[in-house]
Protein backbone atom coordinates (compact mmCIF):
# COMPACT_ATOMS: atom_id res chain seq x y z
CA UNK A 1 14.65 -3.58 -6.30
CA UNK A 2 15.77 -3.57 -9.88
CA UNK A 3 14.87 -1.19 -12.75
CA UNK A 4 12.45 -3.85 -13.69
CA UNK A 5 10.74 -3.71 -10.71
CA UNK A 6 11.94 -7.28 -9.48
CA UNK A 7 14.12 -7.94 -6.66
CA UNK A 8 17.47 -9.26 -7.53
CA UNK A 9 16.68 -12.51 -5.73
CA UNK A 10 13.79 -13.05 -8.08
CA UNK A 11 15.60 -12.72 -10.93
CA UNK A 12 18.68 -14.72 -10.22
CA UNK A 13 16.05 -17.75 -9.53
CA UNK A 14 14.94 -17.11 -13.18
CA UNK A 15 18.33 -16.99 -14.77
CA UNK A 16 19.48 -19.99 -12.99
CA UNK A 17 16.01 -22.08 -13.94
CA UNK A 18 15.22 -23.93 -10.91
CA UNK A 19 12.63 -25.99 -13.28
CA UNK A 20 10.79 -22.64 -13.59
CA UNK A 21 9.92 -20.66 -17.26
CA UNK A 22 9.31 -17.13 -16.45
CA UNK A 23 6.16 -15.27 -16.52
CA UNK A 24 5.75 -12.64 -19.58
CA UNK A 25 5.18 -9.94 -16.95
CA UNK A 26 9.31 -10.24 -15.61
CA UNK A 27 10.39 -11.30 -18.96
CA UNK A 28 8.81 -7.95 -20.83
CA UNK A 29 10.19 -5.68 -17.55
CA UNK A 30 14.03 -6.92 -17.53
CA UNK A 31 14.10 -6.71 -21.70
CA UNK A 32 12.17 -3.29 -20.92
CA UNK A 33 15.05 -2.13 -18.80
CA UNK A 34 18.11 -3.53 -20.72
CA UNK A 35 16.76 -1.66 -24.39
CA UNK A 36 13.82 0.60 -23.85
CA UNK A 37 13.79 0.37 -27.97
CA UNK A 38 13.08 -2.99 -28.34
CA UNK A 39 9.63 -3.66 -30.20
CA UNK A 40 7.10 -5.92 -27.50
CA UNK A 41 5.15 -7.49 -29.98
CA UNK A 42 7.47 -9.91 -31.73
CA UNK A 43 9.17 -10.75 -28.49
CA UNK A 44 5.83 -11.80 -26.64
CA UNK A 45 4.97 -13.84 -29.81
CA UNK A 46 8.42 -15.89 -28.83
CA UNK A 47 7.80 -16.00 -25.50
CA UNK A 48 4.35 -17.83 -26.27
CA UNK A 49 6.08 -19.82 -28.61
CA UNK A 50 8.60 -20.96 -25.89
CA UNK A 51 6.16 -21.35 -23.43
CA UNK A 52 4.12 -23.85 -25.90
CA UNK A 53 7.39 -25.55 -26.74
CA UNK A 54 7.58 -25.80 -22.63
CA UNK A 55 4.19 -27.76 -22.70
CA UNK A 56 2.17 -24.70 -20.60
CA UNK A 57 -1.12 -24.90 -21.00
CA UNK A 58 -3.17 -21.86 -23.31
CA UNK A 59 -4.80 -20.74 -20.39
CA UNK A 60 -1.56 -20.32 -18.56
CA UNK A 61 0.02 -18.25 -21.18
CA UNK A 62 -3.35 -15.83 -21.93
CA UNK A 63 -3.41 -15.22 -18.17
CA UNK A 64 0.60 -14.24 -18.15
CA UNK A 65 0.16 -12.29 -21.38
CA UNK A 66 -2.43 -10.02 -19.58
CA UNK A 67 0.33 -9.22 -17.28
CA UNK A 68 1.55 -6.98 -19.37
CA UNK A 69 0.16 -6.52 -22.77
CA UNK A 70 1.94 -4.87 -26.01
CA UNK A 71 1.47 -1.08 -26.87
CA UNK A 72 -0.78 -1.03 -30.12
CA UNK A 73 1.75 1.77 -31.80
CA UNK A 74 4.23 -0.66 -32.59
CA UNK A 75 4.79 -0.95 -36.36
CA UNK A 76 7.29 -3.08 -38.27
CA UNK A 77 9.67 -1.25 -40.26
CA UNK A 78 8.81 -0.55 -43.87
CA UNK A 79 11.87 -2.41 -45.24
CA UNK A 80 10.92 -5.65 -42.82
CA UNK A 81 7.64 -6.07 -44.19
CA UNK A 82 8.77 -5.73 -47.63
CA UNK A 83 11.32 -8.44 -47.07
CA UNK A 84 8.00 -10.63 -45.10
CA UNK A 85 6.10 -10.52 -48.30
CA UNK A 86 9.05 -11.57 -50.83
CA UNK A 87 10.86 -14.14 -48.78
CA UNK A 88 7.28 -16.00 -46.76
CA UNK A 89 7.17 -18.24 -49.96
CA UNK A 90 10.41 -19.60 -50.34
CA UNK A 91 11.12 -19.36 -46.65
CA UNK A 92 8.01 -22.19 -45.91
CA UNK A 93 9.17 -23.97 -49.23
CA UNK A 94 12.32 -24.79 -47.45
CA UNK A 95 11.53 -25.50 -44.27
CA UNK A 96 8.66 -27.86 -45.39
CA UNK A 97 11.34 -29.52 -47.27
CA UNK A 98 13.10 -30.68 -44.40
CA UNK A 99 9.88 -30.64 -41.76
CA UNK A 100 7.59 -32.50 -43.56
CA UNK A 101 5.13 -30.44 -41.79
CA UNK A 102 2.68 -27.22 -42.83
CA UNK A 103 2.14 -26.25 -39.05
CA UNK A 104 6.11 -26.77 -38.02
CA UNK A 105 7.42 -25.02 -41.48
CA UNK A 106 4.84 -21.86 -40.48
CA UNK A 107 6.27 -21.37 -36.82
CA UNK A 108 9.71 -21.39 -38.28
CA UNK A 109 8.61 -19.11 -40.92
CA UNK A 110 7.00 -16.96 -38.40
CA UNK A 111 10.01 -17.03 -35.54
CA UNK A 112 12.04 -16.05 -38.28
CA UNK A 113 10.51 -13.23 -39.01
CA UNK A 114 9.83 -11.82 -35.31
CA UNK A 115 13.73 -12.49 -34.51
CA UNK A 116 14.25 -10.56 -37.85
CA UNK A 117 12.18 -7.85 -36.54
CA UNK A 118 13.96 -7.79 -32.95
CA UNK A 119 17.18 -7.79 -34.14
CA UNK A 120 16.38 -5.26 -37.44
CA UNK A 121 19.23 -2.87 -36.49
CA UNK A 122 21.72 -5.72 -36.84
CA UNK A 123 20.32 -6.99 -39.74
CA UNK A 124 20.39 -3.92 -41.67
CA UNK A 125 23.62 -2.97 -40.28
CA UNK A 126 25.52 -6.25 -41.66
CA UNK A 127 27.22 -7.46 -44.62
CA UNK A 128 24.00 -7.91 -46.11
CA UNK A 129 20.61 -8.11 -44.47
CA UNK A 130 19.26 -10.69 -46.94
CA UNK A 131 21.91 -13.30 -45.88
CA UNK A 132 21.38 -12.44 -41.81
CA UNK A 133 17.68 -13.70 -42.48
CA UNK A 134 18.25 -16.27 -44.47
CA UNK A 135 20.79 -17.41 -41.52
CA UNK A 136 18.38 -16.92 -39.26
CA UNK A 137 15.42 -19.10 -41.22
CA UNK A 138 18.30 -21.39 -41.81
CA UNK A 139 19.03 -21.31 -38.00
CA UNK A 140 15.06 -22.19 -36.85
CA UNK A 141 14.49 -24.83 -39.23
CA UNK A 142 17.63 -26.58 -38.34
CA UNK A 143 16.76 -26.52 -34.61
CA UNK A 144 13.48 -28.50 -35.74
CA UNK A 145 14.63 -30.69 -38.21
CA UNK A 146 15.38 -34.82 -37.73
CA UNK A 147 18.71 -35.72 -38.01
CA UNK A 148 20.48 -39.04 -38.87
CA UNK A 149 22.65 -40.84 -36.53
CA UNK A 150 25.75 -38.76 -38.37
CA UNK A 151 24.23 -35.28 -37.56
CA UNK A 152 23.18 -34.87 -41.28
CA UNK A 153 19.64 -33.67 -41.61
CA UNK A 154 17.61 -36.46 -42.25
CA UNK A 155 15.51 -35.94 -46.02
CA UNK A 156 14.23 -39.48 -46.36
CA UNK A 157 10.78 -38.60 -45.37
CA UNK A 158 10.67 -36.33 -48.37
CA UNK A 159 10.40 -39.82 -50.90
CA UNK A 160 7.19 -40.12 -49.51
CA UNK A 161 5.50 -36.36 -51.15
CA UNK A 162 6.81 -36.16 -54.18
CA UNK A 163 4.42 -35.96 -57.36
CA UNK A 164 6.42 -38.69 -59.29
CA UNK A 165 5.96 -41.40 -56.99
CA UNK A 166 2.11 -40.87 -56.37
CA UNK A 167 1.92 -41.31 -59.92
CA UNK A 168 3.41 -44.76 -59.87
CA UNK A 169 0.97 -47.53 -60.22
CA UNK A 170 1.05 -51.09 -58.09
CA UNK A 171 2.50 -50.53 -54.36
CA UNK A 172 5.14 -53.00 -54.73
CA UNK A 173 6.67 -50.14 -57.54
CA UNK A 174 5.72 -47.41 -55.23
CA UNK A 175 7.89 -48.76 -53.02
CA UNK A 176 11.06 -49.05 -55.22
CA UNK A 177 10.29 -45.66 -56.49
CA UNK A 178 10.38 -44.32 -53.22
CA UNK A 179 13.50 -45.56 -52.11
CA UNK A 180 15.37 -44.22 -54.96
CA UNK A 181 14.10 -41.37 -54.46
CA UNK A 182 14.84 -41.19 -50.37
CA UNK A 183 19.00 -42.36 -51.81
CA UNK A 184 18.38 -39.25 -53.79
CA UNK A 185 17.07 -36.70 -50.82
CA UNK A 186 19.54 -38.61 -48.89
CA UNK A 187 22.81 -37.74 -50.56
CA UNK A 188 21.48 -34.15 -50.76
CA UNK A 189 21.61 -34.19 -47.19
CA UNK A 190 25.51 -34.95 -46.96
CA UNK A 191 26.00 -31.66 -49.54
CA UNK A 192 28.03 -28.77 -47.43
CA UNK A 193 25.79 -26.47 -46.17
CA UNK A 194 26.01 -23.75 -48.84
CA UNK A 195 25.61 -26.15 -51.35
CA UNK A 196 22.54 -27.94 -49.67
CA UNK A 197 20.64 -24.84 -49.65
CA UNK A 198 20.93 -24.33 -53.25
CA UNK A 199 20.13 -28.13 -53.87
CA UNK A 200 17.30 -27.86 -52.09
CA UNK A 201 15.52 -24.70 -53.06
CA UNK A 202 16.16 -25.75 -56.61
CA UNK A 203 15.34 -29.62 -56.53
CA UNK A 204 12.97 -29.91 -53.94
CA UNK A 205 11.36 -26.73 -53.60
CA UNK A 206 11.67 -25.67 -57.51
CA UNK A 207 12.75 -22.47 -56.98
CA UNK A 208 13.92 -20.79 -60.21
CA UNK A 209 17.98 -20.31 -60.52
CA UNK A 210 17.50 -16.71 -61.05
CA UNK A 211 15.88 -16.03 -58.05
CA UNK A 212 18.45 -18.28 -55.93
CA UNK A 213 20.33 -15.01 -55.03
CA UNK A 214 18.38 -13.04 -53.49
CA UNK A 215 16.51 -15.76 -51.02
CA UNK A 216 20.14 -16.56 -50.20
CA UNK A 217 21.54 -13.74 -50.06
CA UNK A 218 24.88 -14.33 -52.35
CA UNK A 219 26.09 -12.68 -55.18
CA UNK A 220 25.11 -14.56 -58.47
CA UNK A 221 28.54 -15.82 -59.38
CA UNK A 222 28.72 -17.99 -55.91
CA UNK A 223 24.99 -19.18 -56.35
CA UNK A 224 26.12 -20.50 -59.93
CA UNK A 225 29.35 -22.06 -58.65
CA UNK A 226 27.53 -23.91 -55.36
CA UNK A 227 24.83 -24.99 -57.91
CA UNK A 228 27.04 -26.45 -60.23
CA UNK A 229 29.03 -28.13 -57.86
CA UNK A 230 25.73 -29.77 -56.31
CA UNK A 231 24.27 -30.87 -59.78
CA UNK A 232 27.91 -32.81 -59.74
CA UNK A 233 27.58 -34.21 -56.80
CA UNK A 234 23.92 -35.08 -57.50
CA UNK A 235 24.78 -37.14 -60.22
CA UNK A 236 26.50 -39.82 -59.05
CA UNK A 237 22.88 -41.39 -58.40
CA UNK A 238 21.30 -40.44 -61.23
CA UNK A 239 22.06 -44.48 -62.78
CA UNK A 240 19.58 -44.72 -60.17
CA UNK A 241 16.66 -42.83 -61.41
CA UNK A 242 14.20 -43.53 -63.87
CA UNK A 243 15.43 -41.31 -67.11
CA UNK A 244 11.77 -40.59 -67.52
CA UNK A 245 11.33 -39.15 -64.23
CA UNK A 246 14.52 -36.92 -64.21
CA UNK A 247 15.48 -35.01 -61.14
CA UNK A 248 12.77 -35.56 -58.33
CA UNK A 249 11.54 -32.59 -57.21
CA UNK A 250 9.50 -31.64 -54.23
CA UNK A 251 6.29 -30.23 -54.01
């Protein structure tokens, strides 16, 4: 037997898969006896994530939760929460740019935050533990969002919520508005990563300039440069746009 109270057979038929997802109760016991510090409750909130994503039933994961339930003493770190509360906002803003979806951008959100939480030492102990989370919001939302035929993220859906075009009368117009608009979102897609984040939180998400920074987690001077070179590249369609609509933004 194992520290984790499996035999060795068991657990090599979990790592190798065999078509099986393992059970909370062997998945909390081997983490248990690889890092007797890691917190429980974010991890078993990713394992019922998975297990969803795996198409198990509710019932299926309660029963395997009761298997081994989390200790109640398990609090977040004080600097953790504080980043939860400031960066929630922006954090859904962007991924419900790209996911078109309240209920996707959330579990993003939310996975962010737990992996944040699991891997808090590491955060803290990098470069800079606002760009680790961003990386790692950037990371989840990327793993979820549609892509084009050319890997690029695929914005086009975006056209479709914007408060310009539900303002435009006649649906004939509503449809040319809307694919200027999804030729805008589109060409913000092909930006290099950097500078797609900044395009993004500022033209679809209206996020203020001077706030930019800190969600991104780069010094002001870089934020400025990758937003100038966006609004450069953003303006080789802006023939296309109506001058009295300006910039779409999304909402």
């Amino acid at each position: 037997m194992t520290l984790s109270g499996y035999s060795k057979t068991r657990i090599s038929e979990l790592l190798r898969g065999n078509g099986l997802y393992p059970g909370w109760g062997i998945t909390c016991s081997v983490v248990k006896a690889m890092d007797q510090d890691i917190p429980l409750t974010p991890l078993l909130r990713l394992w019922a994530a998975a297990a969803a994503e795996a198409c198990k039933d509710r019932a299926w994961i309660s029963s395997r939760i009761s298997d081994a339930p989390p200790p109640d003493s398990e609090v977040r770190p004080v600097a953790h929460r504080g980043l939860t509360e400031a960066m929630e906002d922006p954090y859904f803003r962007y991924a419900r740019a790209f996911l078109q979806s309240d209920r996707r951008s959330r579990q993003a959100v939310a996975e962010t935050f737990d992996i944040l939480w699991l891997t808090w030492h590491e955060a803290t102990g990098s470069a800079g533990t606002p760009r680790y989370a961003w990386q790692v919001l950037r990371s989840r939302v990327m793993a979820r969002v549609p892509r084009r035929e050319d890997g690029r993220p695929d914005l086009r859906a975006a056209a479709f919520s914007t408060v310009a075009q539900e303002k435009v009368p006649g649906f004939a117009d509503r449809i040319a508005h809307i694919d200027v608009y999804a030729r805008f979102f589109d060409l913000i897609a092909g930006l290099p990563e950097q500078n797609l984040d900044v395009a993004v939180l500022r033209y679809l998400c209206g996020i203020e300039p001077k706030v930019l920074p800190g969600i991104l987690g780069l010094s002001p001077a870089l934020t400025r440069t990758l937003d100038h070179h966006a609004r450069g590249a953003l303006d080789r369609l802006s023939s296309s746009l109506d001058p009295q609509e300006g910039t779409p933004r999304h909402e």
